[in-house]
C-alpha atoms as a PDB file:
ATOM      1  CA  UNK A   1       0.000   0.000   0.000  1.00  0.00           C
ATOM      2  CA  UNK A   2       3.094   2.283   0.555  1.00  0.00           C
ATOM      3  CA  UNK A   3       4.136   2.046  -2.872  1.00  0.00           C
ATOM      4  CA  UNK A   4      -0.092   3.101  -4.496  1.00  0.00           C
ATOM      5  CA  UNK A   5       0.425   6.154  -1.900  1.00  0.00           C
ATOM      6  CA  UNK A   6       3.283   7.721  -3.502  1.00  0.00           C
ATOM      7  CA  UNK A   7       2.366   6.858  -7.271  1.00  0.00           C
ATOM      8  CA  UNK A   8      -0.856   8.666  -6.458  1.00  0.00           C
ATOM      9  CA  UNK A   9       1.214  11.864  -5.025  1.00  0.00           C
ATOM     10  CA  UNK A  10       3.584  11.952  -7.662  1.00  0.00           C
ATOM     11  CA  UNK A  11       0.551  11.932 -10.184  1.00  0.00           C
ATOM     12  CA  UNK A  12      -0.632  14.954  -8.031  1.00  0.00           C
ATOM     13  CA  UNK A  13       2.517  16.389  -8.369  1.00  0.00           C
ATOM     14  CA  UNK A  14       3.038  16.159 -11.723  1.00  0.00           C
ATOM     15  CA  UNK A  15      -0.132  18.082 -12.622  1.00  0.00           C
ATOM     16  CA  UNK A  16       1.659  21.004 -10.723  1.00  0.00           C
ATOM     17  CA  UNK A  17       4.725  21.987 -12.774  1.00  0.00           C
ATOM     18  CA  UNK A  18       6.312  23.929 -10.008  1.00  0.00           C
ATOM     19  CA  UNK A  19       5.925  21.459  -7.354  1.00  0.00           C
ATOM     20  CA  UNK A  20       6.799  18.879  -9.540  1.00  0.00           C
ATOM     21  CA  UNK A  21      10.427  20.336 -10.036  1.00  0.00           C
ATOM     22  CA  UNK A  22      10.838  21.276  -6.258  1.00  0.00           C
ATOM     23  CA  UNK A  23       9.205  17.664  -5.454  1.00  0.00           C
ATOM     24  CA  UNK A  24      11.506  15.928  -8.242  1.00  0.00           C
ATOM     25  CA  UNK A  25      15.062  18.089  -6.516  1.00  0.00           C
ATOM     26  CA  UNK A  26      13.882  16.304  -2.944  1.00  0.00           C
ATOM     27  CA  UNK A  27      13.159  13.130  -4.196  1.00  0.00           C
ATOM     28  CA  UNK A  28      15.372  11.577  -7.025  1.00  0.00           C
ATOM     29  CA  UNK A  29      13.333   9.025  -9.086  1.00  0.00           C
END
């Protein structure tokens, strides 16, 4: 279940182009 909860956030994320990059610098994928 840990791993739906962050796919979900990142897809959240991604809609939002700054938080996305600020996101993306914090957490290297």
């Amino acid at each position: 279940m840990s791993w739906n909860l962050p796919q979900l956030y990142a897809s959240a994320l991604h809609r939002c182009s700054r938080t996305s990059c600020i996101f993306q610098a914090n957490q290297p994928v």
